[in-house]
N, C-alpha and C. Protein backbone atom coordinates (compact mmCIF):
# COMPACT_ATOMS: atom_id res chain seq x y z
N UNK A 1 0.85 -1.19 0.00
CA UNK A 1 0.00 0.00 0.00
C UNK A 1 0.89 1.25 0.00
N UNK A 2 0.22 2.18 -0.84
CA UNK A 2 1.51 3.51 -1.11
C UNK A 2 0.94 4.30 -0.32
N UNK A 3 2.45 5.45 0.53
CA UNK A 3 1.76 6.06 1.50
C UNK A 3 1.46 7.07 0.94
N UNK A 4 0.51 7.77 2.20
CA UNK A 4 -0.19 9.28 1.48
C UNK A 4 0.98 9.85 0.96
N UNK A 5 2.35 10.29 1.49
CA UNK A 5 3.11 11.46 1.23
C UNK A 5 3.59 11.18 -0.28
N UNK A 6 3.42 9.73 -1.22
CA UNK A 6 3.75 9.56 -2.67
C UNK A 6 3.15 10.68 -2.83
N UNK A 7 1.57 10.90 -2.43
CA UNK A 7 0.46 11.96 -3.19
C UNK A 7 1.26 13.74 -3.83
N UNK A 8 2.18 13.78 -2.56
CA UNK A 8 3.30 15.46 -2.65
C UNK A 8 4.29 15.35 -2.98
N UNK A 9 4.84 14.13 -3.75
CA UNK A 9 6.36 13.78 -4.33
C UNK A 9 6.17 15.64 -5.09
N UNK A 10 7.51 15.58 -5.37
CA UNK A 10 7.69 16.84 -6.32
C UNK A 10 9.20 16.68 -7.13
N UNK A 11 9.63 15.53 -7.09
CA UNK A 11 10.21 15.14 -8.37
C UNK A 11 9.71 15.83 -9.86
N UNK A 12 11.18 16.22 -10.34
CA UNK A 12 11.05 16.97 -11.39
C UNK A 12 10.55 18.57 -11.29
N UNK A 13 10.62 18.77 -10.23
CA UNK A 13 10.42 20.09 -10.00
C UNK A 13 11.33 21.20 -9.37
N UNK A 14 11.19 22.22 -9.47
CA UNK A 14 12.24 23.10 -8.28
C UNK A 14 11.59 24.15 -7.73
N UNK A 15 11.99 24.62 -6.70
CA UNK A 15 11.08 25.38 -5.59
C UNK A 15 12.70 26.10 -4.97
N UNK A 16 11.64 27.72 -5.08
CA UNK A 16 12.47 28.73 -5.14
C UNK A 16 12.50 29.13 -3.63
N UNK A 17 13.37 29.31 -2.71
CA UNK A 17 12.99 29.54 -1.14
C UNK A 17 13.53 30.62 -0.57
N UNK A 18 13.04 31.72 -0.46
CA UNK A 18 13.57 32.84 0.86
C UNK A 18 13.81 32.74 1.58
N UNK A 19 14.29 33.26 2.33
CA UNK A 19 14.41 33.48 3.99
C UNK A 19 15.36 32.22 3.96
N UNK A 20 16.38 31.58 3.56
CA UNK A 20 16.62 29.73 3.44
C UNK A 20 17.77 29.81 4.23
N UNK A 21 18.34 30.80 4.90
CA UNK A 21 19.51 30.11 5.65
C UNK A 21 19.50 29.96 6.83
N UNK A 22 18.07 30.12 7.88
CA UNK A 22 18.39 29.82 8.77
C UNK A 22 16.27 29.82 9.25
N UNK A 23 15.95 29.14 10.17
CA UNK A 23 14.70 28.96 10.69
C UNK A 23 14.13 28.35 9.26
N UNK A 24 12.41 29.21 9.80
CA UNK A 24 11.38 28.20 8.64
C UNK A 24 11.41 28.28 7.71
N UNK A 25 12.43 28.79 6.22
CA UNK A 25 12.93 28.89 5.52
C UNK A 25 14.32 28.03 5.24
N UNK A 26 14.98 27.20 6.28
CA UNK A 26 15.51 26.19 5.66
C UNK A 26 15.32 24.65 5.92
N UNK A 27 14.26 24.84 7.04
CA UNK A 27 13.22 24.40 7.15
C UNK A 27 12.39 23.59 5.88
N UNK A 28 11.70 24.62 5.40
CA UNK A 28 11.06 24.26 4.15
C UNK A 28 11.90 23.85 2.94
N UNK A 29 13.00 24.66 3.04
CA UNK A 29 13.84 24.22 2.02
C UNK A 29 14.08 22.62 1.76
N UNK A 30 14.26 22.08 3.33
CA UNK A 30 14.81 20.61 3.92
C UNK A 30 14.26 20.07 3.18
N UNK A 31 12.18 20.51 3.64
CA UNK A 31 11.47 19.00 3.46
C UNK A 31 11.47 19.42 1.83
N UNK A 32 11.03 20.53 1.28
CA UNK A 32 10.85 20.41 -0.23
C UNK A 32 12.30 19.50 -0.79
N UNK A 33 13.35 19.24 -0.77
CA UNK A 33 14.23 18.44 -0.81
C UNK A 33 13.79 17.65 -1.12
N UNK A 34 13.85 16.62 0.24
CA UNK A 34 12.87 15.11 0.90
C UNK A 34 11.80 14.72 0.14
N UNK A 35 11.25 15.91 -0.76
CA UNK A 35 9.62 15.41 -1.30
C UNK A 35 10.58 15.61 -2.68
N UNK A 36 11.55 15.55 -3.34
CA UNK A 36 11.94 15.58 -4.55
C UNK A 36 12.33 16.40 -5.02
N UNK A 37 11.64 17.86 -4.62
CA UNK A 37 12.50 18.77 -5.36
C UNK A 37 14.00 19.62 -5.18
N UNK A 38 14.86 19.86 -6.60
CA UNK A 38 15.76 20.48 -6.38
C UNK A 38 15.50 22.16 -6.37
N UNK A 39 16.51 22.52 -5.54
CA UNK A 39 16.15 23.61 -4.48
C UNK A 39 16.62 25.47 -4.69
N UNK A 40 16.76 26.26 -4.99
CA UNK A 40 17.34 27.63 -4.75
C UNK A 40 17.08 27.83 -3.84
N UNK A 41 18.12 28.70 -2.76
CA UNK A 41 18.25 28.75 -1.80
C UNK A 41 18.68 30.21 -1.55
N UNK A 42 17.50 31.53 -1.57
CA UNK A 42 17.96 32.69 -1.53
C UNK A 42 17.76 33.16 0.13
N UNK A 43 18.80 34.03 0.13
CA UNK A 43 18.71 34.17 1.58
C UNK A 43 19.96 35.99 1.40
N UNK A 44 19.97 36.49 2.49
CA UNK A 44 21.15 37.71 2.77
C UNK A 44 22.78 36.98 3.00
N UNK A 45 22.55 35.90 3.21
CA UNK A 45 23.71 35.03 3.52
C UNK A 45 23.62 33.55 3.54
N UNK A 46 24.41 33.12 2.33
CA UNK A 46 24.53 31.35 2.30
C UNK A 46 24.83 30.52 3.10
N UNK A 47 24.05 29.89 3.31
CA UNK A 47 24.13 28.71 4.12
C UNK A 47 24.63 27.06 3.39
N UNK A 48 26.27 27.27 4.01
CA UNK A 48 26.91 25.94 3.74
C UNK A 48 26.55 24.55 3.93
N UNK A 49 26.56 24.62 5.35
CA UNK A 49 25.58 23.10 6.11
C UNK A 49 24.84 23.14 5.29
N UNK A 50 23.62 23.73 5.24
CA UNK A 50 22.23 23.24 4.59
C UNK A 50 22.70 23.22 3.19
N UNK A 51 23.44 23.64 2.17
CA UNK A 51 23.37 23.55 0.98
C UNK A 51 23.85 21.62 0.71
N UNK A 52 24.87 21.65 1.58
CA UNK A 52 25.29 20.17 1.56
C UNK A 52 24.35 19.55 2.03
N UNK A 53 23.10 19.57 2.94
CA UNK A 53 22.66 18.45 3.51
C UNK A 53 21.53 18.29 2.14
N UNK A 54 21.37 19.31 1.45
CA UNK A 54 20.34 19.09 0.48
C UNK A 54 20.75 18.38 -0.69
N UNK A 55 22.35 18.58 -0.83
CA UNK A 55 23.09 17.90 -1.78
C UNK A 55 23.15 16.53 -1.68
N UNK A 56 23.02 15.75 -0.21
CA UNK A 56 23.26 15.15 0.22
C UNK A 56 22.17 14.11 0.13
N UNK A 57 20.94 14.86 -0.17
CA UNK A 57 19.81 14.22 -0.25
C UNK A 57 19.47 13.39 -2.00
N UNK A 58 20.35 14.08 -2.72
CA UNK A 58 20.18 13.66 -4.40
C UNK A 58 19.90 14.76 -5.24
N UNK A 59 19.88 15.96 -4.63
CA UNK A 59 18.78 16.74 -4.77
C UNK A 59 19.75 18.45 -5.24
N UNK A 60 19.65 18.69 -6.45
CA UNK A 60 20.58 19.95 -7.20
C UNK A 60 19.94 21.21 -5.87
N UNK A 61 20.87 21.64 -5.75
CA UNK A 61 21.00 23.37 -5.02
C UNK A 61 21.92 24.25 -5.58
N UNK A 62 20.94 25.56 -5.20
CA UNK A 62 22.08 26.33 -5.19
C UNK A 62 21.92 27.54 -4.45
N UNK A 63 22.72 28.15 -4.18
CA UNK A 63 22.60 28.96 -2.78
C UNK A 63 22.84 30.53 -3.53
N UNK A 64 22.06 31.54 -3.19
CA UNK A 64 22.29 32.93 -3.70
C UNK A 64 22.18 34.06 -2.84
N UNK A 65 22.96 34.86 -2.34
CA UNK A 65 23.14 35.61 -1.44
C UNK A 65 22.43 36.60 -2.10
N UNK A 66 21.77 37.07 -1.64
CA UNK A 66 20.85 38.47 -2.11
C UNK A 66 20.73 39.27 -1.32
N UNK A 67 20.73 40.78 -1.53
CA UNK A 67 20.47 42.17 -0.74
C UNK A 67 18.71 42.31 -1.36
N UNK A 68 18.55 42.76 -0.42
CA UNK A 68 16.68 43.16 -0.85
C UNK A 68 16.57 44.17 -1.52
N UNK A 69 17.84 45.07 -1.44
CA UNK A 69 18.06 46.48 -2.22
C UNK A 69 18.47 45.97 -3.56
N UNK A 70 18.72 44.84 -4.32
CA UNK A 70 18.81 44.72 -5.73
C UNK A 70 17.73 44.29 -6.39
N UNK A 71 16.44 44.61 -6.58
CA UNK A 71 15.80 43.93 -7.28
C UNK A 71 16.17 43.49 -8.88
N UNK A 72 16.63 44.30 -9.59
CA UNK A 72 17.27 43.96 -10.60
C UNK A 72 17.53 42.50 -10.37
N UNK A 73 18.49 41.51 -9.37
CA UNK A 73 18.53 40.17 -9.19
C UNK A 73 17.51 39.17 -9.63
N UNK A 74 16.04 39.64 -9.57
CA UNK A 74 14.90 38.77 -9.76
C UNK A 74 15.02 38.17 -10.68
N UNK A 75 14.98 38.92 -12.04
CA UNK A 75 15.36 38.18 -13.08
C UNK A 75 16.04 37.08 -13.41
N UNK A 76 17.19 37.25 -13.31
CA UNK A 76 18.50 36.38 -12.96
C UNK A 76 18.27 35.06 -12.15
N UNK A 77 17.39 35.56 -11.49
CA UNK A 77 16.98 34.44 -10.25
C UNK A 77 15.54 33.58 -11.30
N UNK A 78 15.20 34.20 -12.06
CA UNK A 78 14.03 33.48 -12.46
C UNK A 78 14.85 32.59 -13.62
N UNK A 79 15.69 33.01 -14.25
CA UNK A 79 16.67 32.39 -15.28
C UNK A 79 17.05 31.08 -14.38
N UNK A 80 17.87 31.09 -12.99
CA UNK A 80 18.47 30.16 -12.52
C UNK A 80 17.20 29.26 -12.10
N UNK A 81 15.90 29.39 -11.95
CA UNK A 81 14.71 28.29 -11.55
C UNK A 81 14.74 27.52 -12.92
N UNK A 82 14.64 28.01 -13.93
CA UNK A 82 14.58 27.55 -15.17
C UNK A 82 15.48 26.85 -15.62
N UNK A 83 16.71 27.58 -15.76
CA UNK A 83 17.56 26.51 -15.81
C UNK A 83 17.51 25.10 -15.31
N UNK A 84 17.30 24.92 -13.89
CA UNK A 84 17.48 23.87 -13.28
C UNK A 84 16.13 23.27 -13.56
N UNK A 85 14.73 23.75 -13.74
CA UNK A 85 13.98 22.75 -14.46
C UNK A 85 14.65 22.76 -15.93
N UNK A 86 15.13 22.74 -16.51
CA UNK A 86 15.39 22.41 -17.87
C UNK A 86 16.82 21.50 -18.25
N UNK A 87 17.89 21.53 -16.60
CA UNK A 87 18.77 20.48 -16.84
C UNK A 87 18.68 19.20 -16.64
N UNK A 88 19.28 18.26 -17.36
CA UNK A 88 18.98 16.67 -17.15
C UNK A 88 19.95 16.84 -15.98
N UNK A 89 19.74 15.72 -15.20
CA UNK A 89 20.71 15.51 -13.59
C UNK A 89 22.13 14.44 -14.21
């Protein structure tokens, strides 16, 4: 019997995360991992540990230090979601 959580796999997907280097933001980052997806990981400051433990999981990251004062970055940041749905692993 398959458990409920097959139902939220997210294989083949990527999920973009704020706040990710520290509390409920790497947090979420973790489990979106765990449920399949590979991860961006924006935050004011990168977080090493967690980039490896997500690496660790099978699971592509990548970590982007962002100031809130660049929006210009968004873009760039929407390029790098894409990318990573569009690379083979």
């Amino acid at each position: 019997m398959a458990s409920v959580l097959d139902r939220f796999r997210l294989d083949g997907r990527a999920a973009l995360v704020t706040g990710a280097s520290r509390g409920l933001g790497a947090a979420m980052a973790t489990a979106l991992a765990e449920a399949g997806a590979d991860v961006v990981l924006v935050a004011r400051t990168r977080n090493a540990a967690l980039e490896q433990s997500i690496a660790a999981l099978g699971r592509r990251v990548h970590g982007v230090a962002r100031s809130e004062e660049h929006t210009s970055e968004l873009q760039s940041l929407r390029h790098l979601v894409c990318r990573l749905l569009l690379e083979k692993k």
